[in-house]
PDB file of N, CA and C in Angstrom:
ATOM      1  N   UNK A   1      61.857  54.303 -43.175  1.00  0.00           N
ATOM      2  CA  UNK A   1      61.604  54.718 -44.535  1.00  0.00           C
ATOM      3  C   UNK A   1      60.535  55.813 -44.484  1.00  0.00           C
ATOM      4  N   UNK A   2      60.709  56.795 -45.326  1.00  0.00           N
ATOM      5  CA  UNK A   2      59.601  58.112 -45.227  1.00  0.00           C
ATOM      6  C   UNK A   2      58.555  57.544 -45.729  1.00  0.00           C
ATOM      7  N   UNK A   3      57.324  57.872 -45.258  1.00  0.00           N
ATOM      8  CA  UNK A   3      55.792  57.575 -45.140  1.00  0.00           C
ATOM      9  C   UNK A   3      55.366  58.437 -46.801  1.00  0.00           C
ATOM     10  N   UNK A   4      54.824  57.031 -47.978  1.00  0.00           N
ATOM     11  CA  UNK A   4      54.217  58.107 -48.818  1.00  0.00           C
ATOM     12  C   UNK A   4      52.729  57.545 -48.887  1.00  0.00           C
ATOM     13  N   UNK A   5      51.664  57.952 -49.366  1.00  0.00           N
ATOM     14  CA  UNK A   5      50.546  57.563 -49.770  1.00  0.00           C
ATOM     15  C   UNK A   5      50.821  56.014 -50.506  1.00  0.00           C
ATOM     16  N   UNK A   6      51.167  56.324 -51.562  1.00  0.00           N
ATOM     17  CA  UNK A   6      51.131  55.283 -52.262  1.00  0.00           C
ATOM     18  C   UNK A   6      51.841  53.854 -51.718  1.00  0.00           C
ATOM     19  N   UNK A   7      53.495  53.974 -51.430  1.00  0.00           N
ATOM     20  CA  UNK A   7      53.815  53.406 -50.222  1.00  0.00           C
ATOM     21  C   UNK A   7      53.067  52.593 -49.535  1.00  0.00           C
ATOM     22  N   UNK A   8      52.305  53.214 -48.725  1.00  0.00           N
ATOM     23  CA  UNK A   8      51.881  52.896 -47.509  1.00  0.00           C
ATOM     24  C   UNK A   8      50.529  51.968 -48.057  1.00  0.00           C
ATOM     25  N   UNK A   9      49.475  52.223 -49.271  1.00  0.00           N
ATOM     26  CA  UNK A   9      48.136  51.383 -49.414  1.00  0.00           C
ATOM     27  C   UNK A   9      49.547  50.567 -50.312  1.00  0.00           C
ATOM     28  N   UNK A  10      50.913  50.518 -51.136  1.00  0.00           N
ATOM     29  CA  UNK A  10      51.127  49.243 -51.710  1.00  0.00           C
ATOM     30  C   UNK A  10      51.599  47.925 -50.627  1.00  0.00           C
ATOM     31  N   UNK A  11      51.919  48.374 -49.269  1.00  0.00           N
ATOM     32  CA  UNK A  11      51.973  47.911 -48.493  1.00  0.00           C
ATOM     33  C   UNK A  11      51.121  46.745 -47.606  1.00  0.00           C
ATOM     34  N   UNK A  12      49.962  47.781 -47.577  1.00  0.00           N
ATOM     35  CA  UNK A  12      49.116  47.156 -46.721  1.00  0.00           C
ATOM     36  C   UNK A  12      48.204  46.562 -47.405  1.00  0.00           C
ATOM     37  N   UNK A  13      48.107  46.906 -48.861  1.00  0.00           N
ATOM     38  CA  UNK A  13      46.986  46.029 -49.922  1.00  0.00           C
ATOM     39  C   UNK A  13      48.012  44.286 -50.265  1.00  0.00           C
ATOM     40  N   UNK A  14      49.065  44.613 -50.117  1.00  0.00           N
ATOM     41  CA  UNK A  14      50.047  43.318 -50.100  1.00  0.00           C
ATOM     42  C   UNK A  14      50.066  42.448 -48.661  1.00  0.00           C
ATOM     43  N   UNK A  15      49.367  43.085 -47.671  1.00  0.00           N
ATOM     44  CA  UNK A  15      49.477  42.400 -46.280  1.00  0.00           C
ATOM     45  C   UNK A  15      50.634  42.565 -45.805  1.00  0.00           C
ATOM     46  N   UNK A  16      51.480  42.806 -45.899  1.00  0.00           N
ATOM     47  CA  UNK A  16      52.612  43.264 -45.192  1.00  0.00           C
ATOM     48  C   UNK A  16      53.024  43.586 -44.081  1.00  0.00           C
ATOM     49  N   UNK A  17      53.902  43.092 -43.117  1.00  0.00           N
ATOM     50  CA  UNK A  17      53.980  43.515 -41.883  1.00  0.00           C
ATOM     51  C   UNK A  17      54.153  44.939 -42.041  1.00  0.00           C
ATOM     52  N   UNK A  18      53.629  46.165 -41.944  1.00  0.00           N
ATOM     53  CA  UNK A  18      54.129  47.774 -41.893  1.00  0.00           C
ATOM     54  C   UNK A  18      53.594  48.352 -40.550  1.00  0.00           C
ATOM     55  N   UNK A  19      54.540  49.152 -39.917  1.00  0.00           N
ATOM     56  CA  UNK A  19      54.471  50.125 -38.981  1.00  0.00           C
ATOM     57  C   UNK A  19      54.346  51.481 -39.200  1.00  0.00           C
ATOM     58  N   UNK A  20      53.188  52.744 -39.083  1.00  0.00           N
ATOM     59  CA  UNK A  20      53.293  53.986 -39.592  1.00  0.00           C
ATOM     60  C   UNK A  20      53.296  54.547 -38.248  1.00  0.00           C
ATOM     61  N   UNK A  21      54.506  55.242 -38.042  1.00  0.00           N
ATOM     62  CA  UNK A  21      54.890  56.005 -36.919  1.00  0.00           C
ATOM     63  C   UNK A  21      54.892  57.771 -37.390  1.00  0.00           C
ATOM     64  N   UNK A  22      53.933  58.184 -36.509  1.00  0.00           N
ATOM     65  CA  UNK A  22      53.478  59.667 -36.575  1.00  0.00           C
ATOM     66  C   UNK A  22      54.236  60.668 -35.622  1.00  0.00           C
ATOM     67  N   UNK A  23      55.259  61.326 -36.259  1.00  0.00           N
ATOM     68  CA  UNK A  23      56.103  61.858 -35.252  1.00  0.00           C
ATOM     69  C   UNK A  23      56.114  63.052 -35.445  1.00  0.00           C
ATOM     70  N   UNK A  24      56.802  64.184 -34.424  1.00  0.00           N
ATOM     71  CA  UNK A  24      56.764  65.820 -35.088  1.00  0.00           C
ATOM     72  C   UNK A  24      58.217  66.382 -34.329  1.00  0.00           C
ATOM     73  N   UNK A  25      58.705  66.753 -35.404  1.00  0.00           N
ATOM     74  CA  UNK A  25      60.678  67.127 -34.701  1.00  0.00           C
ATOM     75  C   UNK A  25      60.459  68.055 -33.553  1.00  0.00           C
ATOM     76  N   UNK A  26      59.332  68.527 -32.965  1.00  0.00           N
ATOM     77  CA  UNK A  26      59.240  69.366 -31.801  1.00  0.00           C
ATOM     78  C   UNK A  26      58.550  68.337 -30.272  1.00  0.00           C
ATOM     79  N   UNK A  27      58.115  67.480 -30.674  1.00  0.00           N
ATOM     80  CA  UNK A  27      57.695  66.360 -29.720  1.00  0.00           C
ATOM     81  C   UNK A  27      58.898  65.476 -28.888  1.00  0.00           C
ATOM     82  N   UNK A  28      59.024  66.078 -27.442  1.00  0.00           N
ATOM     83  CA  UNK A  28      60.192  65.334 -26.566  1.00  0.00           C
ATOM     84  C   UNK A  28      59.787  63.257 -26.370  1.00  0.00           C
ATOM     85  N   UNK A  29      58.807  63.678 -26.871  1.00  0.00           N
ATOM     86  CA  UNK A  29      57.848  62.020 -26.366  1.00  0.00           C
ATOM     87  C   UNK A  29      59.216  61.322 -27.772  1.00  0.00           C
ATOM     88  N   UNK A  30      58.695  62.287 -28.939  1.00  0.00           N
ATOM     89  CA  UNK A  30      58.938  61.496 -30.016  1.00  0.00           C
ATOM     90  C   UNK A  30      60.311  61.450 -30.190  1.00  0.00           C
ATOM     91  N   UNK A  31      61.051  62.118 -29.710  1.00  0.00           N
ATOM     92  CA  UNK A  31      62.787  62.301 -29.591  1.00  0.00           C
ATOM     93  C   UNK A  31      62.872  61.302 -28.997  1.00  0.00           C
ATOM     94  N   UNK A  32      62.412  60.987 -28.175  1.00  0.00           N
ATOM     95  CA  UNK A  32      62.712  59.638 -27.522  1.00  0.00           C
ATOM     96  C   UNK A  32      62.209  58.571 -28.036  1.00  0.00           C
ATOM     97  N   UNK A  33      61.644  58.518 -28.892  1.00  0.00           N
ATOM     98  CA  UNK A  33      61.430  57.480 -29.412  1.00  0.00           C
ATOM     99  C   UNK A  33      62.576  57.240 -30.667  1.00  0.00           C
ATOM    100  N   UNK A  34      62.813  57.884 -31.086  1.00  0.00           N
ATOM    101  CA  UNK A  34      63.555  57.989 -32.556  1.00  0.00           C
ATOM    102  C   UNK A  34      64.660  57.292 -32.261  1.00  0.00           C
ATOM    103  N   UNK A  35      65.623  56.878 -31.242  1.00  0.00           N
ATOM    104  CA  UNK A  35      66.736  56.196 -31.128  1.00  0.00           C
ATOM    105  C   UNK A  35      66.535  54.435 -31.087  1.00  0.00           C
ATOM    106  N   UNK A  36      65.305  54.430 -30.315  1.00  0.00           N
ATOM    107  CA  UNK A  36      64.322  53.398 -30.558  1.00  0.00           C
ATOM    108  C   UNK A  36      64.066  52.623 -31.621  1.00  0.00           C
ATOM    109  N   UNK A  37      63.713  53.622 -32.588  1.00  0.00           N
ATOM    110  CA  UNK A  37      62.895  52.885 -33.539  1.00  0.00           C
ATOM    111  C   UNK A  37      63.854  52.658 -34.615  1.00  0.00           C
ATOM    112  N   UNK A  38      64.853  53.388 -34.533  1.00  0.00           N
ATOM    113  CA  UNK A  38      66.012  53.413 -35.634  1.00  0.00           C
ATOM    114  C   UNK A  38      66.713  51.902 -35.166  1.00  0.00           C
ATOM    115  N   UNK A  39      66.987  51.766 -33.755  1.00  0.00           N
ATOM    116  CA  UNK A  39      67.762  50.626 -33.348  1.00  0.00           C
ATOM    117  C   UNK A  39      66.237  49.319 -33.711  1.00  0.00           C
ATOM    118  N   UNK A  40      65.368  48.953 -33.554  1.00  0.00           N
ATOM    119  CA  UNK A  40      64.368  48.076 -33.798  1.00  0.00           C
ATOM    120  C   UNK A  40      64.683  47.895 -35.172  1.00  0.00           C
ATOM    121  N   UNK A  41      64.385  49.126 -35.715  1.00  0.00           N
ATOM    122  CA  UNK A  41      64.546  49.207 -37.734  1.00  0.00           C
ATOM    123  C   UNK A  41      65.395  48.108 -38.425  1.00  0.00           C
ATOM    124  N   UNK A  42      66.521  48.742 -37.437  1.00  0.00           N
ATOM    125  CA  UNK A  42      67.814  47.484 -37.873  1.00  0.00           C
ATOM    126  C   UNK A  42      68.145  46.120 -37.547  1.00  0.00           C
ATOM    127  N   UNK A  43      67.291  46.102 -36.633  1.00  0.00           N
ATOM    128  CA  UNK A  43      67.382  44.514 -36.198  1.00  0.00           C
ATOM    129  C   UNK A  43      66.998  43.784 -36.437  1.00  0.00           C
ATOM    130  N   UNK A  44      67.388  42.692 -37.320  1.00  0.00           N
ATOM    131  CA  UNK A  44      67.281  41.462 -38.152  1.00  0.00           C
ATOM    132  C   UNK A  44      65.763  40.897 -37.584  1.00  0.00           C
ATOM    133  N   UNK A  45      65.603  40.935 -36.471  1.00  0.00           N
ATOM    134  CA  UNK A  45      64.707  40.306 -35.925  1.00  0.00           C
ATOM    135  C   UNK A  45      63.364  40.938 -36.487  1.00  0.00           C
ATOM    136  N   UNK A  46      63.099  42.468 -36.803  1.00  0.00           N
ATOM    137  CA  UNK A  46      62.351  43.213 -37.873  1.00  0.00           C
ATOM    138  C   UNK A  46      62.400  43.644 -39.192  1.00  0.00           C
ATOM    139  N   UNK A  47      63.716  42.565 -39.737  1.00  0.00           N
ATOM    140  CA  UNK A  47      63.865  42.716 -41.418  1.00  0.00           C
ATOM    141  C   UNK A  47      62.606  42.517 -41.864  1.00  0.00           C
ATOM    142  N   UNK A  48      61.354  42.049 -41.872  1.00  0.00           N
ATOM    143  CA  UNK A  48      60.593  41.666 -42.477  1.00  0.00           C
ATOM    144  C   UNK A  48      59.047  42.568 -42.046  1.00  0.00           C
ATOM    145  N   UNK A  49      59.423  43.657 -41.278  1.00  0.00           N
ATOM    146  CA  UNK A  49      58.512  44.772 -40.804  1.00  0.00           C
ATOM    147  C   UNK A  49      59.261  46.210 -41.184  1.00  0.00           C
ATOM    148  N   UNK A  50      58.396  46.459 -42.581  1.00  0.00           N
ATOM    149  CA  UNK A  50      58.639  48.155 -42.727  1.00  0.00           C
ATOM    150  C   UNK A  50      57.828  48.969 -41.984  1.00  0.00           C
ATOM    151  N   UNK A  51      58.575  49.806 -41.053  1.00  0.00           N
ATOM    152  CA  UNK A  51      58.330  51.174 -40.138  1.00  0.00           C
ATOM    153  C   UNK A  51      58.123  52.639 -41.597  1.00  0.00           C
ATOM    154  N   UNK A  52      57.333  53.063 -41.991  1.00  0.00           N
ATOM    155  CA  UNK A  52      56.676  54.205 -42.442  1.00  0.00           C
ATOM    156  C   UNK A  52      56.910  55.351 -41.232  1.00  0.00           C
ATOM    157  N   UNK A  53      57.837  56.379 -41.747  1.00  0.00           N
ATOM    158  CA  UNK A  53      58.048  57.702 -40.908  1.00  0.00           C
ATOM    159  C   UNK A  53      56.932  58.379 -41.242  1.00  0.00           C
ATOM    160  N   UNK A  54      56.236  59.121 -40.766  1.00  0.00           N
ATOM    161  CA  UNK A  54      55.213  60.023 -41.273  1.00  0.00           C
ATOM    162  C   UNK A  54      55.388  61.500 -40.646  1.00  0.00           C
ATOM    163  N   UNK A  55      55.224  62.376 -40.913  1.00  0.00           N
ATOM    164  CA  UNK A  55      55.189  63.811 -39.947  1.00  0.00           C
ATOM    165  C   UNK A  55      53.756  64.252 -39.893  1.00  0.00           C
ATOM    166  N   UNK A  56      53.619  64.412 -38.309  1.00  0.00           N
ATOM    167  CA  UNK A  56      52.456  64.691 -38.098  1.00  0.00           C
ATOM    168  C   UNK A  56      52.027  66.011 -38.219  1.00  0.00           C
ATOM    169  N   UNK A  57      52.931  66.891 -38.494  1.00  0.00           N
ATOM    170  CA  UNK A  57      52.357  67.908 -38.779  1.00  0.00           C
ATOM    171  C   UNK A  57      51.808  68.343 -40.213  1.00  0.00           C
ATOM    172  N   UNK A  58      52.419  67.550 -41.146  1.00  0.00           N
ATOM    173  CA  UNK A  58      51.759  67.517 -42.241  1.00  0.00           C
ATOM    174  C   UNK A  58      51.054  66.034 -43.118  1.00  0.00           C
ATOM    175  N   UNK A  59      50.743  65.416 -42.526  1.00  0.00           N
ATOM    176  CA  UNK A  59      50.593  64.171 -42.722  1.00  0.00           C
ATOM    177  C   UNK A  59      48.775  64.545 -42.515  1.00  0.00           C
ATOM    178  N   UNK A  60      48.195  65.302 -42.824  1.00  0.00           N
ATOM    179  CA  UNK A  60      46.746  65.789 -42.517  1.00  0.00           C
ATOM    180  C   UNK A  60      45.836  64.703 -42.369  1.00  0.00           C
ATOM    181  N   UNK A  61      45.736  64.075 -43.655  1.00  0.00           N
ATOM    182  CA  UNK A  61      45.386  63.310 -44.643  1.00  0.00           C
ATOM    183  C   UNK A  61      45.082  62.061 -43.841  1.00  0.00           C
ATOM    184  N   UNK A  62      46.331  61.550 -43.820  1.00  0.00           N
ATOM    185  CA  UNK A  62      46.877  60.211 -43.074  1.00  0.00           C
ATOM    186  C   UNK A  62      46.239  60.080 -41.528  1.00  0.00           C
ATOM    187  N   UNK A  63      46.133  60.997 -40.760  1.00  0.00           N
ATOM    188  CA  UNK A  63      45.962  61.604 -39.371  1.00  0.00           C
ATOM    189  C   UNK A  63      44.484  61.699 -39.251  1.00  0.00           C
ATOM    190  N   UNK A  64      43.926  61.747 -40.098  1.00  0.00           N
ATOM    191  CA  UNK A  64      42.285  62.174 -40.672  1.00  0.00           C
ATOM    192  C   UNK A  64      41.996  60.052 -40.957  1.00  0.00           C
ATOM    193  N   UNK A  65      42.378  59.552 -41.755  1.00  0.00           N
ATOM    194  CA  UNK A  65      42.193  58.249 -41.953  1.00  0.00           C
ATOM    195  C   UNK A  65      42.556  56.957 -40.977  1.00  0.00           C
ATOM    196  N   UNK A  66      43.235  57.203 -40.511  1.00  0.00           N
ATOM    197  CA  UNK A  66      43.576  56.331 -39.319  1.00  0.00           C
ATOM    198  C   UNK A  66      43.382  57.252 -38.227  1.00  0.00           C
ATOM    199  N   UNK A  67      42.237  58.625 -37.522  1.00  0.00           N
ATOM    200  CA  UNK A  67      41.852  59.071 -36.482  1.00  0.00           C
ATOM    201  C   UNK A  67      42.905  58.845 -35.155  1.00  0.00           C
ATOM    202  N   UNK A  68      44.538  59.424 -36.173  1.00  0.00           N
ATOM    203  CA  UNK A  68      44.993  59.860 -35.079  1.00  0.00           C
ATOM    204  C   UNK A  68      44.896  61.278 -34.469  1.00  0.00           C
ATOM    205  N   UNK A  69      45.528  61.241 -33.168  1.00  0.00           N
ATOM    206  CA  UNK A  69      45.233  62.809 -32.678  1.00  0.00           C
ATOM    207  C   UNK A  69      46.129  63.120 -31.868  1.00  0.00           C
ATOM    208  N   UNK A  70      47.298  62.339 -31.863  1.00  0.00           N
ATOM    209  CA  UNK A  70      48.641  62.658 -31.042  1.00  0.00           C
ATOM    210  C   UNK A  70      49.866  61.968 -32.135  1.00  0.00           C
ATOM    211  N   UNK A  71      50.988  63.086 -31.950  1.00  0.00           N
ATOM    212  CA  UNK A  71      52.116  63.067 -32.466  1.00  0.00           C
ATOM    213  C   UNK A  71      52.261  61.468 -31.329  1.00  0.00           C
ATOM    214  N   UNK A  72      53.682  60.743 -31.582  1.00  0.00           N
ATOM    215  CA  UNK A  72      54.152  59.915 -31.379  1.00  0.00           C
ATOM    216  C   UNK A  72      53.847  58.655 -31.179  1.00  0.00           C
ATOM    217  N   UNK A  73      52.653  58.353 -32.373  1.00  0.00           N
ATOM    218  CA  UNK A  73      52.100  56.906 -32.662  1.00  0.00           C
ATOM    219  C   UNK A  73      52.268  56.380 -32.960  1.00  0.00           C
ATOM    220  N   UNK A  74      52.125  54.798 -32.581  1.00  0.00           N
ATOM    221  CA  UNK A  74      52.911  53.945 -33.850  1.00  0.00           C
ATOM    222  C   UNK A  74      51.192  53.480 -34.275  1.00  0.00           C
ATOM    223  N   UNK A  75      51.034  52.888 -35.389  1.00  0.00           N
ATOM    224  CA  UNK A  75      50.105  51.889 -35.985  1.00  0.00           C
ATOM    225  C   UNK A  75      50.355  50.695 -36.901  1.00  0.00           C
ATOM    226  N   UNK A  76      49.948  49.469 -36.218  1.00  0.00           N
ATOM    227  CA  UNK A  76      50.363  48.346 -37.019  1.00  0.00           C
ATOM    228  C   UNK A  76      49.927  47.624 -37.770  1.00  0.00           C
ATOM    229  N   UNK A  77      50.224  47.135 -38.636  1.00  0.00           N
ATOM    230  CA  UNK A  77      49.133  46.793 -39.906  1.00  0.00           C
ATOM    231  C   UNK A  77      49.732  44.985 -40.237  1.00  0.00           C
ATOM    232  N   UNK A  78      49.021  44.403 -40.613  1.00  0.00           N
ATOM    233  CA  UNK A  78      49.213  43.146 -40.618  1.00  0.00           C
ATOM    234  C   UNK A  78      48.258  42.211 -41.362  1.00  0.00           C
ATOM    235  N   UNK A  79      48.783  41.646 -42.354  1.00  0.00           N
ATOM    236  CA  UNK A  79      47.526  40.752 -43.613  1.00  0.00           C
ATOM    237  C   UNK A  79      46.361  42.240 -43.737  1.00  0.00           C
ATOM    238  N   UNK A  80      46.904  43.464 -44.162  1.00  0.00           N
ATOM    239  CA  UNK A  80      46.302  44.233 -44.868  1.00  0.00           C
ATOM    240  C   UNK A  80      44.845  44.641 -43.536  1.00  0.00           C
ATOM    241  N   UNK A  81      45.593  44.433 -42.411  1.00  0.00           N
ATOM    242  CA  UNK A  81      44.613  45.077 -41.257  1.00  0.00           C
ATOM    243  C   UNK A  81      45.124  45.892 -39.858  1.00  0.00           C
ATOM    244  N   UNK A  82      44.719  46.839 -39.616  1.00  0.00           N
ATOM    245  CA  UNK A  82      45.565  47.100 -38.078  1.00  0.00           C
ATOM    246  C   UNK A  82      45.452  46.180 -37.111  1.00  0.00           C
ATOM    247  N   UNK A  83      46.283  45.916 -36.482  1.00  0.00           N
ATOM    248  CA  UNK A  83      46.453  45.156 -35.477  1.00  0.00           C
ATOM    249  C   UNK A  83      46.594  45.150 -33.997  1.00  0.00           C
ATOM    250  N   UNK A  84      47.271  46.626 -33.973  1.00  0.00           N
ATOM    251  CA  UNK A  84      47.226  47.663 -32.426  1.00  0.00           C
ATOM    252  C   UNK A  84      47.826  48.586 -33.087  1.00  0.00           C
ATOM    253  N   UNK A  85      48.180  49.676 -31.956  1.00  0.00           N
ATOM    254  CA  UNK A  85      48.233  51.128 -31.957  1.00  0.00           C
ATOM    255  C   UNK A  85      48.969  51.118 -30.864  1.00  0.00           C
ATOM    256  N   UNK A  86      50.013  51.972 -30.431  1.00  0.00           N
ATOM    257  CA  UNK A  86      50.187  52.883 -29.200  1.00  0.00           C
ATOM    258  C   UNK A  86      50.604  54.201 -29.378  1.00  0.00           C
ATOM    259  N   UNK A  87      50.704  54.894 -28.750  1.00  0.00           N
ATOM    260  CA  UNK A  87      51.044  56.270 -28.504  1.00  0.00           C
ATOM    261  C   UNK A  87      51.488  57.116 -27.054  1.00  0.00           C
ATOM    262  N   UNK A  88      52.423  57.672 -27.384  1.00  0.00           N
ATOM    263  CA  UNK A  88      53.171  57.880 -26.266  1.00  0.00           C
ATOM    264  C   UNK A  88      54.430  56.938 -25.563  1.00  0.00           C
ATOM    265  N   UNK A  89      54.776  55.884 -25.974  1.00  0.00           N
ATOM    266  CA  UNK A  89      55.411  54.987 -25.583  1.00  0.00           C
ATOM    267  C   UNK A  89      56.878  55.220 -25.624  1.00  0.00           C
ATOM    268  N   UNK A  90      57.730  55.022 -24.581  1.00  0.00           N
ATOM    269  CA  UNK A  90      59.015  55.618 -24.572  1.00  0.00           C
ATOM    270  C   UNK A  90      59.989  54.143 -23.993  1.00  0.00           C
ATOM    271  N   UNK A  91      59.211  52.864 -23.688  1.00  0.00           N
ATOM    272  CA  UNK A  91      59.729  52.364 -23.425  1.00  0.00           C
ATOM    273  C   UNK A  91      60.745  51.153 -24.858  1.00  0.00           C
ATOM    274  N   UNK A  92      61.856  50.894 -24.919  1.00  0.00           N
ATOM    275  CA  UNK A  92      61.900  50.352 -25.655  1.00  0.00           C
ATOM    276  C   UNK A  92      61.157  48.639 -25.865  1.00  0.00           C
ATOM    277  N   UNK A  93      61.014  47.907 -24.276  1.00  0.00           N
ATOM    278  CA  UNK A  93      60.757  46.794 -24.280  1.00  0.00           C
ATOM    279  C   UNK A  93      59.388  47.125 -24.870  1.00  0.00           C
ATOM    280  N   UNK A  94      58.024  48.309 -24.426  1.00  0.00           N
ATOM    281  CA  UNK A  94      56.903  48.293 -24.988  1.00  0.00           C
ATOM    282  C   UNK A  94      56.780  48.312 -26.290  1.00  0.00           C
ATOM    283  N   UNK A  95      57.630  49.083 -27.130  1.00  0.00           N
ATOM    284  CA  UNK A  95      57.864  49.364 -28.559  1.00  0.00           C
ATOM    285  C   UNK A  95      57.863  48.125 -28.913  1.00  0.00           C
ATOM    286  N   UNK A  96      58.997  47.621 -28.460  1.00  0.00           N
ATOM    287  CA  UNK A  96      59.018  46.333 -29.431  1.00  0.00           C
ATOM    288  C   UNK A  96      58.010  45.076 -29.091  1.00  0.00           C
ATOM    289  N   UNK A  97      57.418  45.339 -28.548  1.00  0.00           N
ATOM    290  CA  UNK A  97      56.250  44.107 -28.081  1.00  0.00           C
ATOM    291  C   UNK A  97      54.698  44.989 -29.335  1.00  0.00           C
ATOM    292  N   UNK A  98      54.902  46.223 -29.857  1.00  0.00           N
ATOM    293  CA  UNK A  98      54.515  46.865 -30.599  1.00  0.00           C
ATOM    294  C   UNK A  98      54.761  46.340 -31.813  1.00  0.00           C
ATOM    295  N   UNK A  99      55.874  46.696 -31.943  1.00  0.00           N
ATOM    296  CA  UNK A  99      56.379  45.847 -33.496  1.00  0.00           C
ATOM    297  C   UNK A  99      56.243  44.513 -33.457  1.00  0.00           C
ATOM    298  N   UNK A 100      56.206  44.073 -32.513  1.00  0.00           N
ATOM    299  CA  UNK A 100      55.712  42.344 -32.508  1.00  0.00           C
ATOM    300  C   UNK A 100      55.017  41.809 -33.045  1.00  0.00           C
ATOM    301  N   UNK A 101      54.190  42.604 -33.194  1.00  0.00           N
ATOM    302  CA  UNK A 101      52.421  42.196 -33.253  1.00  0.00           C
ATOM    303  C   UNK A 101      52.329  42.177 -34.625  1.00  0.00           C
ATOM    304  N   UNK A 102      53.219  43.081 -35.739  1.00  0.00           N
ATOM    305  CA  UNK A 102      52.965  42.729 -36.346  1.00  0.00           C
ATOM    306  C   UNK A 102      53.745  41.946 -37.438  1.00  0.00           C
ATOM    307  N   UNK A 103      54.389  41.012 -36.669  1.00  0.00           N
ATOM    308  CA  UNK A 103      55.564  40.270 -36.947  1.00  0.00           C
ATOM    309  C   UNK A 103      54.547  39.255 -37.528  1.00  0.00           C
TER     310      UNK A 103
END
């Protein structure tokens, strides 16, 4: 689901399992991730964890508040707190031990 402001604090002020993944259509890290996260997205086993798309190239804002500083992050949020982070991750088994967390 595309990453909005509002979105994203009605989310996490609700505690919500949410994932905000910081990606940029020129990032090979993040191409590889995108088949990934689309197949996780759909799997029943994460019906109950919304993934937030964000673009890092314009996502200033967002990138500035959660002190990211690399395209292809995920951040996980959980009872209205982060929970972990990775970046760079291409593996699918790591991803989803990512999204786990905030299962």
């Amino acid at each position: 689901m595309p990453y909005t402001k509002a979105r994203f604090d009605k989310q996490v002020a609700n505690g919500q399992a949410t994932v905000v993944y910081l990606h940029a259509t020129w990032c090979p890290t993040c191409k590889i991730q995108q088949p990934i996260v689309d197949r996780l997205s759909s799997d029943a086993e994460f019906k109950s964890l919304t993934v937030l798309e964000a673009d890092y190239d314009t996502e200033t804002a967002l990138k500035k508040s959660l002190r990211i500083t690399q395209q292809s992050t995920f951040v996980v949020f959980k009872g209205g707190h982060e929970v972990t982070r990775s970046t760079g991750e291409t593996s699918e088994a790591a991803i989803r031990k990512t999204f786990e967390t905030g299962l």
